[in-house]
C-alpha atoms as a PDB file:
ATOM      1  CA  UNK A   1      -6.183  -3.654  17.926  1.00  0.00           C
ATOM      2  CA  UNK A   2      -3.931  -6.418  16.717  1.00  0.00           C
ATOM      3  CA  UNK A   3      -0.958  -3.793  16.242  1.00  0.00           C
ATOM      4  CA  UNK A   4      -1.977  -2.730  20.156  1.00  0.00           C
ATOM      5  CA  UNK A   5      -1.714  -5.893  20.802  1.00  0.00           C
ATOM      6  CA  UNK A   6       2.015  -7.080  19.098  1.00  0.00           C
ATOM      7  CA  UNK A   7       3.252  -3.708  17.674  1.00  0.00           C
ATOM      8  CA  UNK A   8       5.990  -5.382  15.669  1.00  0.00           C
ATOM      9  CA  UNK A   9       4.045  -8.268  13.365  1.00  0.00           C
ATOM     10  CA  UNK A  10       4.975  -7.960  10.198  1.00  0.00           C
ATOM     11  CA  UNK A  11       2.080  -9.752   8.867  1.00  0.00           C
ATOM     12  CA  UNK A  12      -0.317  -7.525  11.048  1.00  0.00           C
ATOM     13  CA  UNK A  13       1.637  -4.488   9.316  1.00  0.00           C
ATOM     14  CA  UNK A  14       1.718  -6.282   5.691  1.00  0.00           C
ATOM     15  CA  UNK A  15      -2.185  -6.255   6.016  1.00  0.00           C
ATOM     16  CA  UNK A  16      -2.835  -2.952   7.505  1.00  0.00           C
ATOM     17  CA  UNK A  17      -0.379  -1.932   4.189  1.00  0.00           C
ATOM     18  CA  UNK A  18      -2.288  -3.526   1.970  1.00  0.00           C
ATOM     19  CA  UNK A  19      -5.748  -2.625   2.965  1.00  0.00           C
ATOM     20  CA  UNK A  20      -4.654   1.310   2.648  1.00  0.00           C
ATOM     21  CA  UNK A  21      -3.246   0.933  -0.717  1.00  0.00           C
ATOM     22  CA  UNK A  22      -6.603  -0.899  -1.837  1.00  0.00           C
ATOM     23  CA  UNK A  23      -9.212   1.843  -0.572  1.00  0.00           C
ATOM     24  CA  UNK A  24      -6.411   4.508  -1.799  1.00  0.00           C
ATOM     25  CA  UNK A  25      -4.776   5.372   0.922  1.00  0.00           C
ATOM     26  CA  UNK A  26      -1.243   5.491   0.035  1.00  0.00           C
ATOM     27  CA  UNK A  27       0.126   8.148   2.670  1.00  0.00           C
ATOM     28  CA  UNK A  28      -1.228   5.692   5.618  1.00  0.00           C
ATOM     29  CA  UNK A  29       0.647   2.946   2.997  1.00  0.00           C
ATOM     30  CA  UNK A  30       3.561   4.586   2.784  1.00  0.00           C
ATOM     31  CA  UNK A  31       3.368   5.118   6.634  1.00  0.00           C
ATOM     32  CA  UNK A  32       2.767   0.859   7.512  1.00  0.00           C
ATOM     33  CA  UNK A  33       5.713   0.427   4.835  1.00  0.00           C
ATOM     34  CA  UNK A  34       8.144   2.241   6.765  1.00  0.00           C
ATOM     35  CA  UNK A  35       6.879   0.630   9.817  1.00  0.00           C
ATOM     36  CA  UNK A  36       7.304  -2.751   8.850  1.00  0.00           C
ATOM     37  CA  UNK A  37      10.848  -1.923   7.095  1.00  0.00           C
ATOM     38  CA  UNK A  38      11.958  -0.479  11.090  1.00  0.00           C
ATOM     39  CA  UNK A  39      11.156  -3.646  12.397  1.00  0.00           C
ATOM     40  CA  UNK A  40      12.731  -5.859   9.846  1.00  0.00           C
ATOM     41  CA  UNK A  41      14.649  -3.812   6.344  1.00  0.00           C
ATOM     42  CA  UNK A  42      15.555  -7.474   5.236  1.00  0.00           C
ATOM     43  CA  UNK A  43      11.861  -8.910   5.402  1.00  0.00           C
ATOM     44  CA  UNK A  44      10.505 -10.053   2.005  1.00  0.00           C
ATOM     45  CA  UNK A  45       7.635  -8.636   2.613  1.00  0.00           C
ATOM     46  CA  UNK A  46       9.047  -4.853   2.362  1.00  0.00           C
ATOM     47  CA  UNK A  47       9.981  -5.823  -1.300  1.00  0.00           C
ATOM     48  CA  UNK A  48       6.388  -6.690  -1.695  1.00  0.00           C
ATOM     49  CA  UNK A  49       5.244  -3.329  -0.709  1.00  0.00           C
ATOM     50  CA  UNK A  50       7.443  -1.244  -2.656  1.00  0.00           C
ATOM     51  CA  UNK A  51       6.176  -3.515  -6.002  1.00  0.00           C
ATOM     52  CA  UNK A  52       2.660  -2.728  -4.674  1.00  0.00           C
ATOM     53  CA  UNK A  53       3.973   1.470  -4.345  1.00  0.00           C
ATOM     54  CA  UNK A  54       5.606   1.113  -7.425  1.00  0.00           C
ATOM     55  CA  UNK A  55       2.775  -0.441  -9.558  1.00  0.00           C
ATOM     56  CA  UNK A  56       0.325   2.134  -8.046  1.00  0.00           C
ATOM     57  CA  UNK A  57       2.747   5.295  -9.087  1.00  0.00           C
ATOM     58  CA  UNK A  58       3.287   3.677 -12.854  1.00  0.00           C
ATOM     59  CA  UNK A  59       6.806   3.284 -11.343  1.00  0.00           C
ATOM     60  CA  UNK A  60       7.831   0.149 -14.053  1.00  0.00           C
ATOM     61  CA  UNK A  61      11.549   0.176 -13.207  1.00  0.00           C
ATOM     62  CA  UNK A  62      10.578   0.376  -9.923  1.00  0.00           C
ATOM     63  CA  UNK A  63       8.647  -2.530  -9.920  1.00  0.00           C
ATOM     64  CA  UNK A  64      11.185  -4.597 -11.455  1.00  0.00           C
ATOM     65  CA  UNK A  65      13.847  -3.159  -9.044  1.00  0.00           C
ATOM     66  CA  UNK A  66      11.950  -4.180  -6.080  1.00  0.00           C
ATOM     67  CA  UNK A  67      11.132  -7.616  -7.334  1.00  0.00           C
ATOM     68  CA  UNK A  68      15.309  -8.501  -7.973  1.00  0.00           C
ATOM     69  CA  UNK A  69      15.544  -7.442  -4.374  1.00  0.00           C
ATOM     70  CA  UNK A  70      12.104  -9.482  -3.267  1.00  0.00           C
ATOM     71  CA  UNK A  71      13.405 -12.281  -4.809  1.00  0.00           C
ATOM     72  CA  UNK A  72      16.153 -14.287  -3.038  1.00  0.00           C
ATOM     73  CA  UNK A  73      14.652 -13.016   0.519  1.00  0.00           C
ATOM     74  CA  UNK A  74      11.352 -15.076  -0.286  1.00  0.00           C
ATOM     75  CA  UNK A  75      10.580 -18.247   1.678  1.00  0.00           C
ATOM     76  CA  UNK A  76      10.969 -21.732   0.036  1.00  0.00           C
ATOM     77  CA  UNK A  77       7.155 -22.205   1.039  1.00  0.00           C
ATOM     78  CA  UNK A  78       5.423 -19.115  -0.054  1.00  0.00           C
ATOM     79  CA  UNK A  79       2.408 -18.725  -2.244  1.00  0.00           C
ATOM     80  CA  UNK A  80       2.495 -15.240  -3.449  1.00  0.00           C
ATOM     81  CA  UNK A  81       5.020 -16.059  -7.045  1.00  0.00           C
ATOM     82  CA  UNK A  82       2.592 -15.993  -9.054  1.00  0.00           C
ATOM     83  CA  UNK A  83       1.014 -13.261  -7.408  1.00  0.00           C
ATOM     84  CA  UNK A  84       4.175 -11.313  -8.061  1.00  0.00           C
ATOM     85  CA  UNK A  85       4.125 -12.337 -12.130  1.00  0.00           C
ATOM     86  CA  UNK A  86       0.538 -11.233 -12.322  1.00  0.00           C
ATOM     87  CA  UNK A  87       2.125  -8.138 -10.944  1.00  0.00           C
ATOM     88  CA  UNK A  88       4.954  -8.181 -13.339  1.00  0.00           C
ATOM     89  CA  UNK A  89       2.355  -8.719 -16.091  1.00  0.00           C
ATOM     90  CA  UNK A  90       0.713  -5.764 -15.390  1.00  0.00           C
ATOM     91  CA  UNK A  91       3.403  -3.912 -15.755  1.00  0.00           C
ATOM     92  CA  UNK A  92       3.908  -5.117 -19.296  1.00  0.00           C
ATOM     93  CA  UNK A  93       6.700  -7.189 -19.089  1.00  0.00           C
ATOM     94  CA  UNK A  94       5.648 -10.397 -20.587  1.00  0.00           C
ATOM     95  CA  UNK A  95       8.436 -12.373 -21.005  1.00  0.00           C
ATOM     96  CA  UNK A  96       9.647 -11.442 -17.430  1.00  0.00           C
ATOM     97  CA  UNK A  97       5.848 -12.959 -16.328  1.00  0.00           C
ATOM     98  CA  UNK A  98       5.514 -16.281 -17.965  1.00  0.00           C
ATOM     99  CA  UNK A  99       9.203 -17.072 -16.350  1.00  0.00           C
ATOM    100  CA  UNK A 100       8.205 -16.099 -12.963  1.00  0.00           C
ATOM    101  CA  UNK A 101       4.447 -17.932 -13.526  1.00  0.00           C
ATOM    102  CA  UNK A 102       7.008 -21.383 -14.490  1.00  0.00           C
ATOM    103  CA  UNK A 103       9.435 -20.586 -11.820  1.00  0.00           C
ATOM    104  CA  UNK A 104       6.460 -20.997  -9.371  1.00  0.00           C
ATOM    105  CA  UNK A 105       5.852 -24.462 -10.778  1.00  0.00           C
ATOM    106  CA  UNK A 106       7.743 -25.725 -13.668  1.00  0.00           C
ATOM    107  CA  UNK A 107       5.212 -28.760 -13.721  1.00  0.00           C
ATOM    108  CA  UNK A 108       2.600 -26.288 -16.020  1.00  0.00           C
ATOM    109  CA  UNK A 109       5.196 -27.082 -19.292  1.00  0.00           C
ATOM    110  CA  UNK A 110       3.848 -30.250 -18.780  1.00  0.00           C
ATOM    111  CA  UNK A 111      -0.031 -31.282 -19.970  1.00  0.00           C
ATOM    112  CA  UNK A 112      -0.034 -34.131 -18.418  1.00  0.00           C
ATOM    113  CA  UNK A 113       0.072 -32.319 -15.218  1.00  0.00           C
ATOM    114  CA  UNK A 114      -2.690 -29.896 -15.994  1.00  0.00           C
ATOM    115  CA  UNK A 115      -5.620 -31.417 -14.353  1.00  0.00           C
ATOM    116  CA  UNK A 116      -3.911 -31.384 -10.880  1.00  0.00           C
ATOM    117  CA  UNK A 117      -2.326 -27.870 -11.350  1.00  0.00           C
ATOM    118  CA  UNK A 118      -5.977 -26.357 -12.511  1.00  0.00           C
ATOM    119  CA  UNK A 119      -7.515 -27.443  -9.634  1.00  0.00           C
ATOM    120  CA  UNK A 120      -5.482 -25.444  -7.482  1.00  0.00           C
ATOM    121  CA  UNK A 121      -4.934 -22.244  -9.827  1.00  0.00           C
ATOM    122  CA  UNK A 122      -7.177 -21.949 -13.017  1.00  0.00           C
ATOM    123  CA  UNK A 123      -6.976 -18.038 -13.003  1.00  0.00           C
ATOM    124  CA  UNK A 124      -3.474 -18.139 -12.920  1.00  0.00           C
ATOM    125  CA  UNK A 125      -3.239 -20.597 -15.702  1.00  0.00           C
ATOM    126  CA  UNK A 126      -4.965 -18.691 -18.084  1.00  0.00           C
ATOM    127  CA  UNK A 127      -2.765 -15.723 -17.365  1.00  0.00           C
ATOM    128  CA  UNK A 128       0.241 -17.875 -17.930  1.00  0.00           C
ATOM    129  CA  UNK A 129      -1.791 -19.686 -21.019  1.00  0.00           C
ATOM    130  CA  UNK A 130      -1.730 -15.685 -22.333  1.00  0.00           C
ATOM    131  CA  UNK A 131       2.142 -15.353 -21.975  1.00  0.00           C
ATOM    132  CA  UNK A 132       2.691 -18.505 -23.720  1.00  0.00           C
ATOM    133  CA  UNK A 133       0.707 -17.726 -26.330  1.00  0.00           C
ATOM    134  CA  UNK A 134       2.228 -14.187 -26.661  1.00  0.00           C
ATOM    135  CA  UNK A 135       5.500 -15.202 -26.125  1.00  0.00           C
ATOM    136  CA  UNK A 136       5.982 -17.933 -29.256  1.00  0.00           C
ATOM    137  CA  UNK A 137       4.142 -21.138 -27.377  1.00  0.00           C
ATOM    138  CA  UNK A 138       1.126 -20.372 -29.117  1.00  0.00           C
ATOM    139  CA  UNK A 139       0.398 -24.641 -29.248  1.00  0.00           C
ATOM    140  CA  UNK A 140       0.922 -25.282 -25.779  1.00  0.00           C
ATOM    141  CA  UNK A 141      -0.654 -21.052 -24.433  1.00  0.00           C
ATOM    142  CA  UNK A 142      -3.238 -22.209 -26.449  1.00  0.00           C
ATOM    143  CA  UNK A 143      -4.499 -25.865 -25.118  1.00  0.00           C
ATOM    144  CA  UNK A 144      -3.293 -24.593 -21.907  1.00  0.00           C
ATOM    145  CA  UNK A 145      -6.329 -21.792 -22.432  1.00  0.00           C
ATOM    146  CA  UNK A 146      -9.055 -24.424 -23.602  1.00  0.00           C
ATOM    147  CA  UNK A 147      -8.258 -26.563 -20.631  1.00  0.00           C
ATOM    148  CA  UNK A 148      -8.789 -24.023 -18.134  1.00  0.00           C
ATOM    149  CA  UNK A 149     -12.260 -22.925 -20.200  1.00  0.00           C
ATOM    150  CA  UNK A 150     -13.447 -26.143 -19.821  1.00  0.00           C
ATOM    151  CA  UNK A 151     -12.714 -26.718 -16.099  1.00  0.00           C
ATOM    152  CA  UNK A 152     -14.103 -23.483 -15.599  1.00  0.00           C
ATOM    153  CA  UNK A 153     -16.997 -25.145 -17.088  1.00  0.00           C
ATOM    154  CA  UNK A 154     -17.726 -26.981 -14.562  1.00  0.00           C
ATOM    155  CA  UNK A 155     -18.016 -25.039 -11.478  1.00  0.00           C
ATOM    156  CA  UNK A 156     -20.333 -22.379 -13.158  1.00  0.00           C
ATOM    157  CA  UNK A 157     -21.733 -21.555  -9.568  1.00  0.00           C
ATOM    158  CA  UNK A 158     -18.491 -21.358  -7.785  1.00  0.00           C
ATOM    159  CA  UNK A 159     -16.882 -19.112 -10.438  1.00  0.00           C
ATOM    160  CA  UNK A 160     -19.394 -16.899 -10.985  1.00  0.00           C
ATOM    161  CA  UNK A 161     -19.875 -15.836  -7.200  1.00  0.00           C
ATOM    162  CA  UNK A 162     -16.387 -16.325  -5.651  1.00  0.00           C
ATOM    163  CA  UNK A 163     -13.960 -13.710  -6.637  1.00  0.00           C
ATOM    164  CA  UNK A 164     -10.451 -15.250  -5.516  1.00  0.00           C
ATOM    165  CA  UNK A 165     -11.053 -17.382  -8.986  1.00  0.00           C
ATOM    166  CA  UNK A 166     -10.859 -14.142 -11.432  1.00  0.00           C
ATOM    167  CA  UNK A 167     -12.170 -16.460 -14.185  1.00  0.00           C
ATOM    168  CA  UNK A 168     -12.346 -12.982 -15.877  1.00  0.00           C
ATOM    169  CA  UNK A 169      -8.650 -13.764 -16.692  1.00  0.00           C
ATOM    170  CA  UNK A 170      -9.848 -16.443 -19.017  1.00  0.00           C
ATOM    171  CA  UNK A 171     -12.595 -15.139 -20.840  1.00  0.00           C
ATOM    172  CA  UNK A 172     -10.221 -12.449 -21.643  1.00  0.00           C
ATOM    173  CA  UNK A 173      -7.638 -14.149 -22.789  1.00  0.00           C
ATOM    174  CA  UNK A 174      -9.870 -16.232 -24.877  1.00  0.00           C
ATOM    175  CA  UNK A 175     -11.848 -12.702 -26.132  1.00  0.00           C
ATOM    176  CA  UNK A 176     -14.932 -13.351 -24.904  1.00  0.00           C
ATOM    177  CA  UNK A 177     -15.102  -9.703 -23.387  1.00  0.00           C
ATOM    178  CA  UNK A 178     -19.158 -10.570 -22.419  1.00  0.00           C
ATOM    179  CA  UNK A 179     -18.843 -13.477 -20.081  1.00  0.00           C
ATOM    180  CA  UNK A 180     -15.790 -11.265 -18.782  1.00  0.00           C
ATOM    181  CA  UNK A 181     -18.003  -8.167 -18.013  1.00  0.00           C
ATOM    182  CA  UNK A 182     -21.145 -10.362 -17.041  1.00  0.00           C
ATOM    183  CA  UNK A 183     -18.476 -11.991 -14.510  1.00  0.00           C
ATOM    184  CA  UNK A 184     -16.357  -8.805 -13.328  1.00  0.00           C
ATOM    185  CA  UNK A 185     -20.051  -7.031 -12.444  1.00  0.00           C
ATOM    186  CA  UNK A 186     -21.185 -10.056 -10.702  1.00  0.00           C
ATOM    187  CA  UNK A 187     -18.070  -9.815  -8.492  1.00  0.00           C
ATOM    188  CA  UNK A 188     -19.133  -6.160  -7.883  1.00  0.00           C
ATOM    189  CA  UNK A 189     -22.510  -7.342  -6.732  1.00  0.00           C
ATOM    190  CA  UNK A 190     -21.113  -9.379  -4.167  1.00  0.00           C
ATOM    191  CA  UNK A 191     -18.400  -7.043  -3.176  1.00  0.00           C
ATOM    192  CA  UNK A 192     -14.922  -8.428  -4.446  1.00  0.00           C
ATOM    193  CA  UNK A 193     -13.586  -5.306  -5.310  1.00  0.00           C
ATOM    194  CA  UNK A 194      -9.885  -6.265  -4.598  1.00  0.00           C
ATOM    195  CA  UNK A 195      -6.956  -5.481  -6.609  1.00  0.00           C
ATOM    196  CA  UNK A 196      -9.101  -4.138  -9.487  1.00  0.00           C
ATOM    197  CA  UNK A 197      -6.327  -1.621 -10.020  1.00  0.00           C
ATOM    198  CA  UNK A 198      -3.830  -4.039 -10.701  1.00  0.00           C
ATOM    199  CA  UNK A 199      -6.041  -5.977 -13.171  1.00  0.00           C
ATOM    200  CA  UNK A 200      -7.000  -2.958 -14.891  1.00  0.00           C
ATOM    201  CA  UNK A 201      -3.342  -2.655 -15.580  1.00  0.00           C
ATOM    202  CA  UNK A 202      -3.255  -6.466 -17.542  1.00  0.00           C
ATOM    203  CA  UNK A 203      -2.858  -6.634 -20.989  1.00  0.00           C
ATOM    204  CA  UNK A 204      -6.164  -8.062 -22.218  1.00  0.00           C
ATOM    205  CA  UNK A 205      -7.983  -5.631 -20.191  1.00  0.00           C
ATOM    206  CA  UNK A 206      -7.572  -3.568 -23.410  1.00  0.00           C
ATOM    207  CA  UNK A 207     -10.388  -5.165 -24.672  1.00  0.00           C
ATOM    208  CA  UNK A 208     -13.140  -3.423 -22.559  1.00  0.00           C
ATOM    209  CA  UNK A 209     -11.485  -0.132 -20.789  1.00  0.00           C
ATOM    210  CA  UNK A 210     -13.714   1.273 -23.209  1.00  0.00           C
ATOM    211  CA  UNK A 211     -16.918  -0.745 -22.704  1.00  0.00           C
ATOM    212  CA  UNK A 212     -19.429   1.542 -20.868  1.00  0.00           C
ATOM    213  CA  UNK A 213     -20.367  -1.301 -18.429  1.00  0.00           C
ATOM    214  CA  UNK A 214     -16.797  -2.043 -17.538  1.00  0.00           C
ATOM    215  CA  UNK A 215     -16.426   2.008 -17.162  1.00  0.00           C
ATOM    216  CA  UNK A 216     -19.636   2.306 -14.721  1.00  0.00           C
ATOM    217  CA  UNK A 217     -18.390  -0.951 -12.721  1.00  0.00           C
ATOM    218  CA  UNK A 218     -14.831   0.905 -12.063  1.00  0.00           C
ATOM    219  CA  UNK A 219     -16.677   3.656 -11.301  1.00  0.00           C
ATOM    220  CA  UNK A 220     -19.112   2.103  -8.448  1.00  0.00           C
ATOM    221  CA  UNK A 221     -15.492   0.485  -7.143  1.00  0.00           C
ATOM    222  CA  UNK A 222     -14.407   3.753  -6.770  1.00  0.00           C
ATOM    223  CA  UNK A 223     -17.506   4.998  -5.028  1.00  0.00           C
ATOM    224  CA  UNK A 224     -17.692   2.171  -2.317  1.00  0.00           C
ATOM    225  CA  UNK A 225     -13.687   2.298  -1.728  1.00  0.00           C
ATOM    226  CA  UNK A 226     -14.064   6.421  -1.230  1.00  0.00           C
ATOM    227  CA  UNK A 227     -17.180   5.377   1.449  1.00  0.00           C
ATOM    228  CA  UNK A 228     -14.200   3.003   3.385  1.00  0.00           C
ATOM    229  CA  UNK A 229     -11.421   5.412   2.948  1.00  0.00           C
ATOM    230  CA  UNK A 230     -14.085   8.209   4.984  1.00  0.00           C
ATOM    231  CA  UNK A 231     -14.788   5.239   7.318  1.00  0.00           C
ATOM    232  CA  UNK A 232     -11.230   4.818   8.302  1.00  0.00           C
ATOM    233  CA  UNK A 233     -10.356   8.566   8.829  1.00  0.00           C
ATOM    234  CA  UNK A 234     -13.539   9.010  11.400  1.00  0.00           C
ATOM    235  CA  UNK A 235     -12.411   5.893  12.969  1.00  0.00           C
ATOM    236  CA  UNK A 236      -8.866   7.317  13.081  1.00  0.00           C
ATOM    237  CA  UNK A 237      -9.733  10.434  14.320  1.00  0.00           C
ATOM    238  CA  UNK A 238     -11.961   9.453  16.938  1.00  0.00           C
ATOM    239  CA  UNK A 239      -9.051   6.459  18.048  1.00  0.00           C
ATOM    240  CA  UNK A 240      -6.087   9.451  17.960  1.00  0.00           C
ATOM    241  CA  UNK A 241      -4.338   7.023  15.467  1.00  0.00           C
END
């Protein structure tokens, strides 16, 4: 309807993009990415699809590829950097990561700035806390780490039932693989299911691709997001689309 609407918004087509790569369907992806790149080739957000194609086909040069040309077409206000270094991460580059997590905001060198940056980004901080510590800052990676834990801490309700704050990240990056599974099937129970691919893909997921329980939750993912893609093609069909 919105794409009825105003055929050539590149957010409405961004969206549309994204939502077919989640429930696995990459030809109707593939389809919304050339749309959006016949409106606009030189839109930022075509980079950000390809990096999303890429990381889905285990394309890793790809990914970095599309990222270089991402880069200087971003706007001086967006949000989605450190979206893009969890990205990166998951592709395996770690060094490449923690610089893109600091080129978001610098400010996270500094301790003293913690407490306001974790307010706004705790999942983020432990993935960057991970880098550092992986990447010869295991001082700072680590304090960063025990910060977030303990903020975390405090919003026990909010954490456990809200998936935007993936406080998975931390648990894992800490080891504690059961508040990470108690917390990833929570999210399942209350249907955050998105981008599970791409976190499977993160380092210190290692820890529990084998554990049964993380198996079965991937599994029920899988499940619901098949139910959606079915959805979708009836609702296409009977629409002509």
């Amino acid at each position: 309807i919105a794409l009825t609407m105003d055929p050539g918004s590149l957010n409405d087509l961004n969206n549309l993009f994204m939502y077919s790569l989640e429930i696995g369907d990459q030809e109707a992806a593939n389809r919304y990415r050339d749309e959006l790149a016949d409106v606009n080739d030189q839109d930022w957000r075509l980079g950000w699809s390809d990096m999303l194609i890429s990381q889905a086909n285990d394309n890793a040069s790809g990914v970095r590829e599309s990222w270089n040309w991402m880069k200087p077409r971003l706007p001086i206000s967006t949000t989605i950097i450190p979206t893009v270094a969890t990205l990166v991460l998951a592709n395996g580059d770690v060094a490449e990561a923690r610089e893109i997590y600091l080129e978001a905001d610098p400010e996270w060198m500094n301790p003293e700035e913690w407490e306001r940056l974790l307010d706004n980004d705790p999942a983020n901080a432990c993935l960057l806390a991970w880098t550092l510590i992986q990447t010869g800052e295991e001082t700072l990676g680590a304090a960063l780490l025990d910060q977030a834990l303990a903020f975390m801490a405090t919003l026990p309700g909010l954490v456990e039932h809200a998936g935007i704050w993936n406080a998975q990240f931390c648990y894992l990056a800490a080891g504690d693989t059961e508040k990470a599974l108690t917390l990833i099937e929570t999210q399942l129970a209350h249907n955050h299911l998105d981008s599970w691919s791409i976190y499977d893909q993160l380092p210190m997921y290692e820890q529990i691709r084998h554990e049964p329980r993380y198996q079965a939750a991937m599994a029920e993912r899988e499940r619901r997001l098949a139910i959606q893609r079915e959805a979708v093609d009836k609702m296409n069909t009977e629409t002509g689309l």
